[in-house]
N, C-alpha and C. Protein backbone atom coordinates (compact mmCIF):
# COMPACT_ATOMS: atom_id res chain seq x y z
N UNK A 1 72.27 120.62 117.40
CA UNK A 1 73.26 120.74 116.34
C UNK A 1 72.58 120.53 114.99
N UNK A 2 72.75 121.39 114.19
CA UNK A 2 72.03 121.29 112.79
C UNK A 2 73.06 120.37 112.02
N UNK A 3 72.70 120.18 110.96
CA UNK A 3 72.94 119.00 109.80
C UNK A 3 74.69 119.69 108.97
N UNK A 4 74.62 121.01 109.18
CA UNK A 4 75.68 121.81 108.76
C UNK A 4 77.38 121.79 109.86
N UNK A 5 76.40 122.21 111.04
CA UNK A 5 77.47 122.38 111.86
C UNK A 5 78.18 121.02 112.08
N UNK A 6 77.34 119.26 111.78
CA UNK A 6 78.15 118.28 111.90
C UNK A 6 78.75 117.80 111.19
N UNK A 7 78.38 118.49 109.88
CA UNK A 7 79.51 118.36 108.91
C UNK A 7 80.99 119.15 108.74
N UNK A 8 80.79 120.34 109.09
CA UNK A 8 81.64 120.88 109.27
C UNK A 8 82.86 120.50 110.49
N UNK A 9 82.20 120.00 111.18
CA UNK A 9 83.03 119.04 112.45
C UNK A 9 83.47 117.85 111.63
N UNK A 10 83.28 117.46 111.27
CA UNK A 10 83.82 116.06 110.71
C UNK A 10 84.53 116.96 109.44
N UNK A 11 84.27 117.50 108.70
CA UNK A 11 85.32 118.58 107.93
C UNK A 11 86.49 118.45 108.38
N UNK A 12 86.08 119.80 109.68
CA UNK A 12 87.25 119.58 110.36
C UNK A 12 88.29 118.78 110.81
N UNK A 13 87.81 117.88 111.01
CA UNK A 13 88.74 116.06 112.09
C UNK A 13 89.48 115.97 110.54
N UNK A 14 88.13 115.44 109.87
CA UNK A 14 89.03 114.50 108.66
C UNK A 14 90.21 115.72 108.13
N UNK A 15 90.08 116.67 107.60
CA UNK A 15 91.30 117.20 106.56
C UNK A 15 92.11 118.07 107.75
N UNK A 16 91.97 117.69 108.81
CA UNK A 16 92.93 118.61 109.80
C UNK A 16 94.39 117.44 109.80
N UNK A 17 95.07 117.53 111.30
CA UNK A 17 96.08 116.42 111.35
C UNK A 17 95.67 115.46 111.01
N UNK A 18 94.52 114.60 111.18
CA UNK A 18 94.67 113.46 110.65
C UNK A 18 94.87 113.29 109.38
N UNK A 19 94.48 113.65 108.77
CA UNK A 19 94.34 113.69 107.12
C UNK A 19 96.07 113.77 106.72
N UNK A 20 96.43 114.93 107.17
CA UNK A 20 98.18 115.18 106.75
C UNK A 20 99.05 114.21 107.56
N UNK A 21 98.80 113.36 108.95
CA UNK A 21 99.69 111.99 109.46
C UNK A 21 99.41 111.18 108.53
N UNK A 22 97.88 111.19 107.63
CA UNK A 22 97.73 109.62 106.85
C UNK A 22 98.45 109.66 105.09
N UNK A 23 98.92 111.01 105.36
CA UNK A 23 99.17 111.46 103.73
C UNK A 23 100.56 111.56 103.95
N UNK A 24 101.71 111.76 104.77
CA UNK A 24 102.56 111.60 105.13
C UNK A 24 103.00 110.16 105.33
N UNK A 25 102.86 109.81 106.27
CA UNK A 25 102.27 108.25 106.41
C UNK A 25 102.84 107.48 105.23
N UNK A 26 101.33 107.60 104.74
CA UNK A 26 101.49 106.30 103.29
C UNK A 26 102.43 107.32 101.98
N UNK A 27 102.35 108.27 102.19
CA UNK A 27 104.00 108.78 101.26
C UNK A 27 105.63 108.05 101.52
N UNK A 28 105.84 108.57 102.52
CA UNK A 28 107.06 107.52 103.69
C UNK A 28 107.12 106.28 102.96
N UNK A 29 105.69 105.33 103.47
CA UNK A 29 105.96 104.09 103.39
C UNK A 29 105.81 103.03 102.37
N UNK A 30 105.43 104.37 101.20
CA UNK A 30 105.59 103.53 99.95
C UNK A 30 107.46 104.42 99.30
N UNK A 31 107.71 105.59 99.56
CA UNK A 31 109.01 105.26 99.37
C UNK A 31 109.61 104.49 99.56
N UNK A 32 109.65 104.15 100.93
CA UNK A 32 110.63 103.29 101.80
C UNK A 32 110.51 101.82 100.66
N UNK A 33 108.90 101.04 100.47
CA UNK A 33 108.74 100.34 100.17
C UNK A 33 109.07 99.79 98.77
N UNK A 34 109.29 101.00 97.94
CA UNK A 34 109.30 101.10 96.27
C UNK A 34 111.08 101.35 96.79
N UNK A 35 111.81 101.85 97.23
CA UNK A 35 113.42 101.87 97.12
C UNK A 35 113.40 103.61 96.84
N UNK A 36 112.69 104.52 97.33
CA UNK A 36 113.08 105.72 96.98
C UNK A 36 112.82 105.89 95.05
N UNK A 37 112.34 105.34 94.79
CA UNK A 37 112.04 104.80 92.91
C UNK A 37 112.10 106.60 92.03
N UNK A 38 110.79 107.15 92.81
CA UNK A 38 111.15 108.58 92.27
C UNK A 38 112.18 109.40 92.48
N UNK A 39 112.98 109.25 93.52
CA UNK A 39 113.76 110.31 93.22
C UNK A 39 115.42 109.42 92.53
N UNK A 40 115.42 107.83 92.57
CA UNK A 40 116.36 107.44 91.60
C UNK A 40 115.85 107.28 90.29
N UNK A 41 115.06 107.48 89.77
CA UNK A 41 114.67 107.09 88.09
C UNK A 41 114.25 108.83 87.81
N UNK A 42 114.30 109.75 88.42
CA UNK A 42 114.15 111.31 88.19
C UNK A 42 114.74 111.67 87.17
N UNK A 43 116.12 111.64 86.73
CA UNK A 43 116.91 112.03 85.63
C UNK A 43 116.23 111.19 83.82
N UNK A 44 116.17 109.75 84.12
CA UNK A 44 115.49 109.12 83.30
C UNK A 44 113.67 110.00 82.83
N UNK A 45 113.20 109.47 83.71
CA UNK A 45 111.97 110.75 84.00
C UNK A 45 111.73 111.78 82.80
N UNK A 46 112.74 112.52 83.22
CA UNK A 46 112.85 113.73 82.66
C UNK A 46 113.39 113.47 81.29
N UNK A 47 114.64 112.71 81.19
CA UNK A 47 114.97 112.64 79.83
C UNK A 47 113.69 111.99 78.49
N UNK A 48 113.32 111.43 79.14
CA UNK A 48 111.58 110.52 78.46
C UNK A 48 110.27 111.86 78.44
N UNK A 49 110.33 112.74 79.21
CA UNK A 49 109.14 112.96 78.79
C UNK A 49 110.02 114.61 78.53
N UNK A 50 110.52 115.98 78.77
CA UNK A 50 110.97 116.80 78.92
C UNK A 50 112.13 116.76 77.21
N UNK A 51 112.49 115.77 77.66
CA UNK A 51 113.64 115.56 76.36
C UNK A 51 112.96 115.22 74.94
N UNK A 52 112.04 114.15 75.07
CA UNK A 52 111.44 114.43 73.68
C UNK A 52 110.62 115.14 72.95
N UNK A 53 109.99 116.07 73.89
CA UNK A 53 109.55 117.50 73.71
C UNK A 53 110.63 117.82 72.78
N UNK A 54 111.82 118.64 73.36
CA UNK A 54 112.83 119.32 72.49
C UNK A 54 113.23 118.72 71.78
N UNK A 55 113.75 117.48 71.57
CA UNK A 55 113.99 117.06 70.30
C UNK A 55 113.25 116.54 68.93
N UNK A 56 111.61 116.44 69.45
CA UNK A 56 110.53 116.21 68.65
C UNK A 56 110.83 118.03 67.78
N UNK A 57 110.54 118.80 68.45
CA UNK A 57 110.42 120.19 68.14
C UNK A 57 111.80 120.67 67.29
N UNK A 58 113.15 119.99 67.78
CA UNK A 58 114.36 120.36 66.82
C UNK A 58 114.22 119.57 65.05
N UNK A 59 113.53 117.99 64.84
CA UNK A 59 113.53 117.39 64.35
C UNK A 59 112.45 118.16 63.18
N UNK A 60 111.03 118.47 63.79
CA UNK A 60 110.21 118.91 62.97
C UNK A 60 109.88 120.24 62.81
N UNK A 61 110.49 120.77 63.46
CA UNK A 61 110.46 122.19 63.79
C UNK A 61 109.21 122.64 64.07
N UNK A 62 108.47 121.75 65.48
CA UNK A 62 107.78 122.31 65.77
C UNK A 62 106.28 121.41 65.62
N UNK A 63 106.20 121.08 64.60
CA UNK A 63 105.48 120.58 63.94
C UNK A 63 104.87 119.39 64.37
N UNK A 64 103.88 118.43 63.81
CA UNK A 64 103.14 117.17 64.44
C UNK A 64 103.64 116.29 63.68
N UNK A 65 103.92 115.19 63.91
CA UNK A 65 104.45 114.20 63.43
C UNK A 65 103.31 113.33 62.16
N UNK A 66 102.15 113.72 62.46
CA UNK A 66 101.08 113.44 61.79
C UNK A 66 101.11 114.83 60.64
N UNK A 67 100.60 113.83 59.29
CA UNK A 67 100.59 114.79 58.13
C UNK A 67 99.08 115.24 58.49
N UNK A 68 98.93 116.96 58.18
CA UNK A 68 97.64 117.33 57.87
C UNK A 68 96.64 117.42 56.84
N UNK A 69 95.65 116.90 57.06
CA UNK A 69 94.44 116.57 55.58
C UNK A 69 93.65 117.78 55.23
């Protein structure tokens, strides 16, 4: 077995199922653990970063809040 083909085996193992049970996995069990956090603070979320976009842009029309030199 050359130096290639045993990497490519271990390639394989690691990012096959195992990789997606351990990424699944610890996704699950930090929801579970955090209270579901992202998908109840989602609306907030959005209003903080999405919302002051548009209203930065209605306020200055667009513009940087910093004067230019």
């Amino acid at each position: 077995m050359t130096f290639a083909e045993i990497v490519t085996a271990v390639d394989d193992f690691a990012w096959g199922p195992v990789m997606l049970i351990l990424l699944v996995g610890t996704g699950l069990y930090l929801s579970i653990r955090s209270g579901f956090l992202q998908f109840g603070r989602f609306g907030y979320a959005m209003k903080n970063t999405v919302g002051k976009i548009f209203h930065q842009q209605a306020a200055g029309k667009g513009k940087s809040r910093r004067s230019r030199r």
